[in-house]
PDB file of N, CA and C in Angstrom:
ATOM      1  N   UNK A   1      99.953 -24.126 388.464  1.00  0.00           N
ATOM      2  CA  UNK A   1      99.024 -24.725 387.531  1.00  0.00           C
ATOM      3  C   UNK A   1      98.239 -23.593 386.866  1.00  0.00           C
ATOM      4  N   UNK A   2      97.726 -23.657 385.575  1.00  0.00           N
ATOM      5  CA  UNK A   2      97.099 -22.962 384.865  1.00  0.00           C
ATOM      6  C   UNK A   2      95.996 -23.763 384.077  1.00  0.00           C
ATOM      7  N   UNK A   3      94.924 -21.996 384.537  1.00  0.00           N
ATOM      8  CA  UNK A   3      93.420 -22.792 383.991  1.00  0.00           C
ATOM      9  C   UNK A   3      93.558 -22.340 382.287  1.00  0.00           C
ATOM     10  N   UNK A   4      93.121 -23.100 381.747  1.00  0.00           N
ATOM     11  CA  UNK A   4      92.912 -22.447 380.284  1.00  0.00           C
ATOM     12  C   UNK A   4      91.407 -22.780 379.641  1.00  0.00           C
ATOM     13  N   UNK A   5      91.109 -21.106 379.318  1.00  0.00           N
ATOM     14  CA  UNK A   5      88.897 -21.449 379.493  1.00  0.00           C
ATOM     15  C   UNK A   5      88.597 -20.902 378.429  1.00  0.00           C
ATOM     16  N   UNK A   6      87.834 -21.657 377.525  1.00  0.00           N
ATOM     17  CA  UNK A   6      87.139 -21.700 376.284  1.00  0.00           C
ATOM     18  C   UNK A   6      85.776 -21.884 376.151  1.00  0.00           C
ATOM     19  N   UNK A   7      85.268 -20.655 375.746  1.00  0.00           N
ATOM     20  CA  UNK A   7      83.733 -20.635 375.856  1.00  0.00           C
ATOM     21  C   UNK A   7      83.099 -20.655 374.173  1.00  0.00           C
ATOM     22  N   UNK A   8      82.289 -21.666 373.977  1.00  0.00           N
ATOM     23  CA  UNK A   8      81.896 -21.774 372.450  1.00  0.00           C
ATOM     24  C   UNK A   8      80.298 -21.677 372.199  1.00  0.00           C
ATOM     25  N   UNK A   9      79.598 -21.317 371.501  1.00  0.00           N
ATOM     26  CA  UNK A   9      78.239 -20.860 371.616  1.00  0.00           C
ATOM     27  C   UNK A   9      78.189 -21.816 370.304  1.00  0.00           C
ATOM     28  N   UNK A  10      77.182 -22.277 370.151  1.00  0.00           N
ATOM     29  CA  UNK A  10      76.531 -23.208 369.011  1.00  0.00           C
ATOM     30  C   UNK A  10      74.528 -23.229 369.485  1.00  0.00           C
ATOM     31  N   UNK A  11      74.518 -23.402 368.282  1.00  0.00           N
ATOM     32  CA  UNK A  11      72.662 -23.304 368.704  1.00  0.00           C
ATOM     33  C   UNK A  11      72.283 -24.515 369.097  1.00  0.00           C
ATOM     34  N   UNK A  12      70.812 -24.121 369.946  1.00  0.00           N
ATOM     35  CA  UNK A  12      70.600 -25.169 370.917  1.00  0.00           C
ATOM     36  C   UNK A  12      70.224 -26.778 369.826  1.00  0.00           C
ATOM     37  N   UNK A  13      70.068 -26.833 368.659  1.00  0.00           N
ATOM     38  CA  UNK A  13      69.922 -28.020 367.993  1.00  0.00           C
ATOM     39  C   UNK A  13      70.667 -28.440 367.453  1.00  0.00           C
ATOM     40  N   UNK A  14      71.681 -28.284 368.086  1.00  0.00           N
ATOM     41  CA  UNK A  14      73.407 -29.022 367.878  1.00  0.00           C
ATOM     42  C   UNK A  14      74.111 -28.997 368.645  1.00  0.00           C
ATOM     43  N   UNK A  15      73.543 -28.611 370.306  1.00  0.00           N
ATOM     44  CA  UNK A  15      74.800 -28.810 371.424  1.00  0.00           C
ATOM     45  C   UNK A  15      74.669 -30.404 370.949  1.00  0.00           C
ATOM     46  N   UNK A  16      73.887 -31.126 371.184  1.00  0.00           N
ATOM     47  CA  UNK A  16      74.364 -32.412 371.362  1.00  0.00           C
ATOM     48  C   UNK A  16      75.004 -33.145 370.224  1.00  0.00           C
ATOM     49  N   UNK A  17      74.771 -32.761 369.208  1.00  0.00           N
ATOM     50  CA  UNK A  17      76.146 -33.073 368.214  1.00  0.00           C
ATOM     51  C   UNK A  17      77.452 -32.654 368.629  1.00  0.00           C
ATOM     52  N   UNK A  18      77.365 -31.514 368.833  1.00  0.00           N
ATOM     53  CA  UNK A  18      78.529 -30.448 369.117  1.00  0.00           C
ATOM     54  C   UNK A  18      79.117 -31.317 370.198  1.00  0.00           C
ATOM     55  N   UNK A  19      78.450 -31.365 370.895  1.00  0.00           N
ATOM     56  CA  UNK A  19      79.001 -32.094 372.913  1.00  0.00           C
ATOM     57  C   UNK A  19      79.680 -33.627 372.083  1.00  0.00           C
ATOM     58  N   UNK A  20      79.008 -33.919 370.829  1.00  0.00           N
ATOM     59  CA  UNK A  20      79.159 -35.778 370.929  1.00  0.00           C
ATOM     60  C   UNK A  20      80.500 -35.421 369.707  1.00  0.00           C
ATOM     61  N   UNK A  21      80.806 -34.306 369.285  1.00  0.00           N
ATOM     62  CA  UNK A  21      81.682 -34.069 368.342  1.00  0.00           C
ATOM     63  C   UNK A  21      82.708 -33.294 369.036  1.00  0.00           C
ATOM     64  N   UNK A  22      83.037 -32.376 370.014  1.00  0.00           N
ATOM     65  CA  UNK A  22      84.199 -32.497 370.775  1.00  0.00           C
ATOM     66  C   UNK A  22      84.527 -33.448 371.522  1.00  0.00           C
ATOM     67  N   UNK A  23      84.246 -34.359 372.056  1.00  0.00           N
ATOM     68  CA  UNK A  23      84.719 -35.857 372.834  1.00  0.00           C
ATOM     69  C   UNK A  23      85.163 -36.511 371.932  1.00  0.00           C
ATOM     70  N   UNK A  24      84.676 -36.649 370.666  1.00  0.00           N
ATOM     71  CA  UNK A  24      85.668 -37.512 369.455  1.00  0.00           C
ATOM     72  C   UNK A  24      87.427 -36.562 369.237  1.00  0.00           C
ATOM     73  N   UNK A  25      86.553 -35.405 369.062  1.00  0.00           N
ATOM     74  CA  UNK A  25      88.382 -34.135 368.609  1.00  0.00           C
ATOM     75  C   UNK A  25      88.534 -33.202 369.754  1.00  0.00           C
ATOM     76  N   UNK A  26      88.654 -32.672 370.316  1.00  0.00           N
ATOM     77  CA  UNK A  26      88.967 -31.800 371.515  1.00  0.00           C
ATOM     78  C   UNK A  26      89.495 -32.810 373.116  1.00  0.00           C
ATOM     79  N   UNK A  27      88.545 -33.271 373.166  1.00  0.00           N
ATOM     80  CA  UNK A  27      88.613 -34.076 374.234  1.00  0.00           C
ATOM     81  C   UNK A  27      89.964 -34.757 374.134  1.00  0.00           C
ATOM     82  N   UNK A  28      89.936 -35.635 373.552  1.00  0.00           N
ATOM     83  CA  UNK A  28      91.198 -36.647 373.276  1.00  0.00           C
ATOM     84  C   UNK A  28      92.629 -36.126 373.096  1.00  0.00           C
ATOM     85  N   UNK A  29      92.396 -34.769 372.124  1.00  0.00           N
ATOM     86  CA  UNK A  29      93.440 -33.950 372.056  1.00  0.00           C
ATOM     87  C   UNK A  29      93.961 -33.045 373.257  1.00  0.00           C
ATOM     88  N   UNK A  30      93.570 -32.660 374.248  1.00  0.00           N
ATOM     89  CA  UNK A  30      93.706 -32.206 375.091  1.00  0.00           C
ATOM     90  C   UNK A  30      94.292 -32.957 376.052  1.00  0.00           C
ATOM     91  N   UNK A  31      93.754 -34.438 376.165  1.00  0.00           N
ATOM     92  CA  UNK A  31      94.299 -35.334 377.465  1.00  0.00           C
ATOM     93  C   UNK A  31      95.271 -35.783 376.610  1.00  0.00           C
ATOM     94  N   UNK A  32      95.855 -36.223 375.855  1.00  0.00           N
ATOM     95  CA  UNK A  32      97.064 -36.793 374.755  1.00  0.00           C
ATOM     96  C   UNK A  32      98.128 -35.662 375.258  1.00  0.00           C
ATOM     97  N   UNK A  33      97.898 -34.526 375.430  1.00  0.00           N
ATOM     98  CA  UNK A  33      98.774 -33.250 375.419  1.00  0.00           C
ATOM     99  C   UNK A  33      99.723 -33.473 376.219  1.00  0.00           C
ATOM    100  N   UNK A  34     100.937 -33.326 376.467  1.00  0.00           N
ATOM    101  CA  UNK A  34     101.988 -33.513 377.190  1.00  0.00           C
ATOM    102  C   UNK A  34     101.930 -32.398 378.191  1.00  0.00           C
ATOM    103  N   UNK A  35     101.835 -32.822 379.526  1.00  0.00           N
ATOM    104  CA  UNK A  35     101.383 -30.922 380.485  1.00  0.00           C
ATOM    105  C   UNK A  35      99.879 -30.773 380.746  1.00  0.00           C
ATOM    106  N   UNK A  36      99.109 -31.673 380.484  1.00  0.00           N
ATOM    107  CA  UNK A  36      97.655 -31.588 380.268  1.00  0.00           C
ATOM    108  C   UNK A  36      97.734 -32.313 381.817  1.00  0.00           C
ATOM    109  N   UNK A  37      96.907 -31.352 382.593  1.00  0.00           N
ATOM    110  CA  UNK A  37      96.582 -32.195 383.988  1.00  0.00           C
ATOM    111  C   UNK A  37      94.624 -32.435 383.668  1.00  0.00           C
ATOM    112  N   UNK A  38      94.193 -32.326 383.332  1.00  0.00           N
ATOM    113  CA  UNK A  38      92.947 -32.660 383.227  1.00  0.00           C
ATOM    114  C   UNK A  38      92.344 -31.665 382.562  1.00  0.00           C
ATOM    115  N   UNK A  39      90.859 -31.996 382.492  1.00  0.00           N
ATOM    116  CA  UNK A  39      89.885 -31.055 381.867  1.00  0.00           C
ATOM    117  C   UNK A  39      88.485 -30.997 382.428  1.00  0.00           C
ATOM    118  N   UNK A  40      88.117 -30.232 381.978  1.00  0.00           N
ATOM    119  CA  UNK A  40      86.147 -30.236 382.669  1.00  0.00           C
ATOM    120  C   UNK A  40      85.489 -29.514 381.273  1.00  0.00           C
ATOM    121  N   UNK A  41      84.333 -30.217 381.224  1.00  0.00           N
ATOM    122  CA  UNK A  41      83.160 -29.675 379.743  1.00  0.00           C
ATOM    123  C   UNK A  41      82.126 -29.223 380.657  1.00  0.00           C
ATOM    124  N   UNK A  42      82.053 -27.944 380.656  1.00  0.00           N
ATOM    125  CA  UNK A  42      80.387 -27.602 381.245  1.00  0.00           C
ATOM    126  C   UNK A  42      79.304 -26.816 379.882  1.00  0.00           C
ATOM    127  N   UNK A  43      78.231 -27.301 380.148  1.00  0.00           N
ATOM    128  CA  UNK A  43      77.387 -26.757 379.515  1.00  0.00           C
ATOM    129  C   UNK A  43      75.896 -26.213 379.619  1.00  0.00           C
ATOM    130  N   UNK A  44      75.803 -24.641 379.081  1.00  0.00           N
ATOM    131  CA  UNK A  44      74.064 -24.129 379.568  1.00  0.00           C
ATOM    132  C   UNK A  44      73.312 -24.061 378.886  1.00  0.00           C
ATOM    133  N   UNK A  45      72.053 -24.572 378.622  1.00  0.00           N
ATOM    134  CA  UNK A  45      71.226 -23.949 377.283  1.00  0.00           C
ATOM    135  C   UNK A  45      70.573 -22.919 377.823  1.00  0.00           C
ATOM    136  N   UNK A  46      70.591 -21.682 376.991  1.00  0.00           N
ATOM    137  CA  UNK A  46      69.585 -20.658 377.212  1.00  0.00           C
ATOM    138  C   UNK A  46      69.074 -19.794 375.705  1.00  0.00           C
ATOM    139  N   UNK A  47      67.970 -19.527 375.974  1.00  0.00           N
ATOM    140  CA  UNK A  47      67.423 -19.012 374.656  1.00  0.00           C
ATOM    141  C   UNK A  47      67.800 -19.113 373.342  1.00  0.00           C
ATOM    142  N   UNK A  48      68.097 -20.891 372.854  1.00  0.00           N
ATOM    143  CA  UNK A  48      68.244 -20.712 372.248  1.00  0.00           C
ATOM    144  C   UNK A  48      69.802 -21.144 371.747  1.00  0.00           C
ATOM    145  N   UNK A  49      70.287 -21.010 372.484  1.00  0.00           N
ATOM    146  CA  UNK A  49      71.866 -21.322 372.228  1.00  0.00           C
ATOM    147  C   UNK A  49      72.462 -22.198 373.301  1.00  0.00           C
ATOM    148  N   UNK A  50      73.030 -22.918 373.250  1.00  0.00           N
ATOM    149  CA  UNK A  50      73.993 -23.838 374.154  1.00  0.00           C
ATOM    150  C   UNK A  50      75.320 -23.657 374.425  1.00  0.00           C
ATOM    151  N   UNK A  51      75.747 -23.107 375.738  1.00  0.00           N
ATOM    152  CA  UNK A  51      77.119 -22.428 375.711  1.00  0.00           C
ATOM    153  C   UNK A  51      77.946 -23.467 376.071  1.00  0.00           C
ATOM    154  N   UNK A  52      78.722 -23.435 375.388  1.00  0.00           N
ATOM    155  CA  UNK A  52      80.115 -24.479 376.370  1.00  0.00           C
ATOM    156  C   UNK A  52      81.377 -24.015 376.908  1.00  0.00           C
ATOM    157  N   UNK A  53      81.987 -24.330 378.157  1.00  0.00           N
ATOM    158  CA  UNK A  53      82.657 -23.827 378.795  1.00  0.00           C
ATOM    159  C   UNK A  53      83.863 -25.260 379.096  1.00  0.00           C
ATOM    160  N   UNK A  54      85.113 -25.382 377.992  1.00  0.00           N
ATOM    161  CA  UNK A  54      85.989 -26.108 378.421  1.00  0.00           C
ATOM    162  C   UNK A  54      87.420 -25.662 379.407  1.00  0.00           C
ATOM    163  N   UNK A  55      87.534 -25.922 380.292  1.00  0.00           N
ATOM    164  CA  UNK A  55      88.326 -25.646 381.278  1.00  0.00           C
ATOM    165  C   UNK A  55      89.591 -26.791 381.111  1.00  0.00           C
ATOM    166  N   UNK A  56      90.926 -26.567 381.113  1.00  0.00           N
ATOM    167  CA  UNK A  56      91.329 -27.686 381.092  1.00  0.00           C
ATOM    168  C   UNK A  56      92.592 -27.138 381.844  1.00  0.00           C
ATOM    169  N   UNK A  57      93.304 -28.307 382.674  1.00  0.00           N
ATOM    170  CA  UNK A  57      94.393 -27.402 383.561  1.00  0.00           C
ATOM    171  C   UNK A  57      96.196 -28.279 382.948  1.00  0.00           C
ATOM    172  N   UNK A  58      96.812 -26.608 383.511  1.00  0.00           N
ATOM    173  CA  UNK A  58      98.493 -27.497 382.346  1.00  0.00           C
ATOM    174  C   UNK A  58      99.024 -27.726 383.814  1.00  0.00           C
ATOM    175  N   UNK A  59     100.407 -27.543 383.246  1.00  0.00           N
ATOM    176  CA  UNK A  59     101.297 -27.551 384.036  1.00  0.00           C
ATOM    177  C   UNK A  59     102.023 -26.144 383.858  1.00  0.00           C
ATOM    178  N   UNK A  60     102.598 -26.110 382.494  1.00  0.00           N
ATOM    179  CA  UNK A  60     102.728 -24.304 382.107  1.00  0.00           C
ATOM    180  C   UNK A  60     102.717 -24.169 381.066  1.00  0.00           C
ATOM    181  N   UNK A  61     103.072 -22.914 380.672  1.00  0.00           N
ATOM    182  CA  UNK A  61     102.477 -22.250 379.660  1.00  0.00           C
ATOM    183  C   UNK A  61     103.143 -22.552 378.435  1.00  0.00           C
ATOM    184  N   UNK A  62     104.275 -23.030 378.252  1.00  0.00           N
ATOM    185  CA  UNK A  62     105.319 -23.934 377.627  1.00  0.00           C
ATOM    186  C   UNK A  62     104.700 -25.040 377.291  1.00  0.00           C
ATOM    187  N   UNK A  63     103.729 -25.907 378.328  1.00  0.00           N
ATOM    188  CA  UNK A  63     102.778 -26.906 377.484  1.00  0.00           C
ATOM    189  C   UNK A  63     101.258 -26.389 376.778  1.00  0.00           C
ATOM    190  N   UNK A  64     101.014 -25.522 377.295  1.00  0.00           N
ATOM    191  CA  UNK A  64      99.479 -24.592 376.586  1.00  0.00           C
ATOM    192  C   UNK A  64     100.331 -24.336 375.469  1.00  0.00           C
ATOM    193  N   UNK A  65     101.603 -23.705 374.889  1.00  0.00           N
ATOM    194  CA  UNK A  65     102.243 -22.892 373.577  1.00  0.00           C
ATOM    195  C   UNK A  65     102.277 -24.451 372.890  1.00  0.00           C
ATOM    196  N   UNK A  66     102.538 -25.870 373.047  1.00  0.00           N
ATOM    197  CA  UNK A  66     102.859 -26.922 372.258  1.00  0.00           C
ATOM    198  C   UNK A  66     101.230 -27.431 371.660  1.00  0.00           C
ATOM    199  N   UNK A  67     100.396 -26.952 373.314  1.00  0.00           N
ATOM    200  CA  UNK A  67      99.250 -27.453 372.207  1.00  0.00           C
ATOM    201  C   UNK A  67      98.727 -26.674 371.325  1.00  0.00           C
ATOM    202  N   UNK A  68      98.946 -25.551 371.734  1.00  0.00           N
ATOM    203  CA  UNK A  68      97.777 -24.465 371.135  1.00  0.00           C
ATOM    204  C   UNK A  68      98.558 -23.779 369.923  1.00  0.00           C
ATOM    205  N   UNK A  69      99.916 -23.307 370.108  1.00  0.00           N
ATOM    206  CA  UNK A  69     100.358 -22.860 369.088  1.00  0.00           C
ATOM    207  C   UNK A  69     101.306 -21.267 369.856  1.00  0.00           C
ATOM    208  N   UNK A  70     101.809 -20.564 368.941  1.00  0.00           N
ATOM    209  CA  UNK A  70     102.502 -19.768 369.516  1.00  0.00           C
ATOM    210  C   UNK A  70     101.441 -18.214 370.793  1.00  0.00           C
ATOM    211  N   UNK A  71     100.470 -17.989 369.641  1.00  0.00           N
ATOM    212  CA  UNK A  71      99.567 -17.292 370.145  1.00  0.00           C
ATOM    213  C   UNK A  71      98.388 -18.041 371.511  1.00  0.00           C
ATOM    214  N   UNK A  72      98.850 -18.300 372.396  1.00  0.00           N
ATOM    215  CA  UNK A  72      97.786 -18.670 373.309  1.00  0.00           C
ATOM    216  C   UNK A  72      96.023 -18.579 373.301  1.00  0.00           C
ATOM    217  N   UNK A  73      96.493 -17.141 373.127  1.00  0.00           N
ATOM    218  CA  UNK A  73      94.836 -16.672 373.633  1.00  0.00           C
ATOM    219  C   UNK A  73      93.920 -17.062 372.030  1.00  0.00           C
ATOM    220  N   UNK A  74      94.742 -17.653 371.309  1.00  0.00           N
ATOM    221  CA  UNK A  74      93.566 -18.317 369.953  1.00  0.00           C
ATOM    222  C   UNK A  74      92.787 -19.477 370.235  1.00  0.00           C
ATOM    223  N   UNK A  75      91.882 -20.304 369.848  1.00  0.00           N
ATOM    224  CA  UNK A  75      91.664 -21.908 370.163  1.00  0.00           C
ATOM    225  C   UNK A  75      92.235 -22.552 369.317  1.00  0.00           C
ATOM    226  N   UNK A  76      92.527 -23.587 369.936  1.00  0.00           N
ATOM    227  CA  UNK A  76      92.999 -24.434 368.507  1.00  0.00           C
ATOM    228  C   UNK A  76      91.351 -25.181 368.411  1.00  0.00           C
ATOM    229  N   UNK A  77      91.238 -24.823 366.899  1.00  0.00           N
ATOM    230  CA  UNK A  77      90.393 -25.460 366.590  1.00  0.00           C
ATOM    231  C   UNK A  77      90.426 -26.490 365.667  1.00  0.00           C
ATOM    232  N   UNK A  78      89.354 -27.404 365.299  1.00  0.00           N
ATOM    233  CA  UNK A  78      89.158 -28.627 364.572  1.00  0.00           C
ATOM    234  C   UNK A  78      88.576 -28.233 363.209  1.00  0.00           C
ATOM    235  N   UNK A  79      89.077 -29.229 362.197  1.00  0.00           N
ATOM    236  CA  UNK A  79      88.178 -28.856 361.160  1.00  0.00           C
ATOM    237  C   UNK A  79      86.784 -28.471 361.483  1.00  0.00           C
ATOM    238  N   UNK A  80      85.804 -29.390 361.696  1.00  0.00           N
ATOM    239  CA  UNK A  80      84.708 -29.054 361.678  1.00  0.00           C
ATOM    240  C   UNK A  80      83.722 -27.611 362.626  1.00  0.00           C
ATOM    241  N   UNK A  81      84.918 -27.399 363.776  1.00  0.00           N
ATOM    242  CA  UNK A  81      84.347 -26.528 364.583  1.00  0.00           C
ATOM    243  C   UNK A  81      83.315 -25.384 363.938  1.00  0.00           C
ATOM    244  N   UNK A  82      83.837 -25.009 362.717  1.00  0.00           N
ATOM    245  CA  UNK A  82      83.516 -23.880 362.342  1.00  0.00           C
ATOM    246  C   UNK A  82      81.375 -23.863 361.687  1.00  0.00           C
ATOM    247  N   UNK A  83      81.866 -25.115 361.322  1.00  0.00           N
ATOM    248  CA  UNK A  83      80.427 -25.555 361.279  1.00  0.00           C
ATOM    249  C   UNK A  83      79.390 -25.333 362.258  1.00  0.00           C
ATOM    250  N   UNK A  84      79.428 -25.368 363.645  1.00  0.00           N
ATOM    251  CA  UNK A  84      79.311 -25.219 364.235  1.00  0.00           C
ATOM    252  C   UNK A  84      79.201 -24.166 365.201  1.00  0.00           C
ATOM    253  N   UNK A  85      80.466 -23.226 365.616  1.00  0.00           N
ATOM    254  CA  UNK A  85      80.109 -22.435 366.402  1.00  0.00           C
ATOM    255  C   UNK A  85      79.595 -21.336 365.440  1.00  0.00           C
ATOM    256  N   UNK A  86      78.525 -20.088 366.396  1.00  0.00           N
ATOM    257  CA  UNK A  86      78.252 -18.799 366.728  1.00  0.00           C
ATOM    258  C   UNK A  86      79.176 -18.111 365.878  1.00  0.00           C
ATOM    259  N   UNK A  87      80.320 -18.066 366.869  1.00  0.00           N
ATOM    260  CA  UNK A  87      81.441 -17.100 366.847  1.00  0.00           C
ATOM    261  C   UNK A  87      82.575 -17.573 367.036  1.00  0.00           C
ATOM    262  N   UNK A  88      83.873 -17.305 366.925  1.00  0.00           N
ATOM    263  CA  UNK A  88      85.076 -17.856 367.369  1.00  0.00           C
ATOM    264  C   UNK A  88      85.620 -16.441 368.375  1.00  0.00           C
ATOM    265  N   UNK A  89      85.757 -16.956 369.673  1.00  0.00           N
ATOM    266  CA  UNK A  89      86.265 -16.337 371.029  1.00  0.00           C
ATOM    267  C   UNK A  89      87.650 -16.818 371.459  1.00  0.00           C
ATOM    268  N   UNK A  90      88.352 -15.567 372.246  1.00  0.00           N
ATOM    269  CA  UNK A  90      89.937 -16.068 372.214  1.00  0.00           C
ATOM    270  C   UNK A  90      89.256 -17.264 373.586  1.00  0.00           C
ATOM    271  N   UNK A  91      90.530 -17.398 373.921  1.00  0.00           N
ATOM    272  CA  UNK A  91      90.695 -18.255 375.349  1.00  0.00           C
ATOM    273  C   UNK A  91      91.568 -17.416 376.117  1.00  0.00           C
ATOM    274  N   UNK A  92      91.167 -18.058 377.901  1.00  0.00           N
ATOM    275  CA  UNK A  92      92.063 -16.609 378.890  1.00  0.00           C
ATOM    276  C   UNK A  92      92.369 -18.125 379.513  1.00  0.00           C
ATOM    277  N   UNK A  93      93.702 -16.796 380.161  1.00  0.00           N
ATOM    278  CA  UNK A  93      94.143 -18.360 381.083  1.00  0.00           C
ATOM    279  C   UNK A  93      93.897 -17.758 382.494  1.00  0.00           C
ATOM    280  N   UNK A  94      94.371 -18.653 383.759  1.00  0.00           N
ATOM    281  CA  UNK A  94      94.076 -18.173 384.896  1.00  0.00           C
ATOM    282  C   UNK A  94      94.676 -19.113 385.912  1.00  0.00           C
ATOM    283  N   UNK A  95      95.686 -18.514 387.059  1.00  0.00           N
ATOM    284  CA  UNK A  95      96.181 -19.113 387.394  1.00  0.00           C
ATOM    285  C   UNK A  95      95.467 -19.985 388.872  1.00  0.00           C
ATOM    286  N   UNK A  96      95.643 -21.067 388.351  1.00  0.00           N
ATOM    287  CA  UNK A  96      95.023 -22.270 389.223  1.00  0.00           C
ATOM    288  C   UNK A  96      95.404 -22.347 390.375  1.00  0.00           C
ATOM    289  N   UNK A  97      94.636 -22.128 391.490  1.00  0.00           N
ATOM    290  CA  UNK A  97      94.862 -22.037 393.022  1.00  0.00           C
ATOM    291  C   UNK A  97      94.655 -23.330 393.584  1.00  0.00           C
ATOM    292  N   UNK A  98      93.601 -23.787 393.248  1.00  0.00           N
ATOM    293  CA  UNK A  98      93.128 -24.815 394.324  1.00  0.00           C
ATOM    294  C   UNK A  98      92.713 -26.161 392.775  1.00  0.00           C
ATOM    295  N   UNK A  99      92.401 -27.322 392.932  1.00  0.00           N
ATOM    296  CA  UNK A  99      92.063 -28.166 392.072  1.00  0.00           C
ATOM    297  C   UNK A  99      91.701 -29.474 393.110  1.00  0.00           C
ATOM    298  N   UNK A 100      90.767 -30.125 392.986  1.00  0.00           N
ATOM    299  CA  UNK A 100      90.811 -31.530 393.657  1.00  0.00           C
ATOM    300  C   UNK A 100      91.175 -32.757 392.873  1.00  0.00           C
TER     301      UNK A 100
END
């Protein structure tokens, strides 16, 4: 199993748009994914900014390349993301040991 972790920075007066606007596009797209064993949204506010940390686990990397595209370590992103984040950060993967 493989972790695949995406960290997105948006300012703190739009995590909660942001949070209520990936569950409409990210979210859905991710569990739809063929190879998609689940996902987790964590999120921190600090000074200012609201980090988000999506974790989502495959099966392999053959299903991460169908969702994401040929280049892995890019995000697939949504129209609107850009509105939104900071910065655009790759994604790392990591191989999944343990999961409950």
């Amino acid at each position: 199993m493989i972790a695949r972790i995406w960290h997105g920075k948006v300012s703190l007066e739009n995590g909660n748009t942001f949070f209520e606007y990936i569950k409409q596009t990210g979210l859905p797209g991710l569990k739809k994914s063929k190879g998609n064993l689940g996902v987790q949204i964590l999120r921190r506010d600090d000074e200012g900014i609201s980090h988000f940390l999506i974790i989502s686990f495959w099966d392999s990397l053959a299903s991460i390349r169908r969702f994401s595209g040929p280049d892995i370590s890019k995000a697939r992103l949504y129209p609107e993301d850009r509105q939104f984040l900071l910065e655009i950060e790759q994604v790392v993967h990591y191989k999944a040991l343990i999961k409950d």
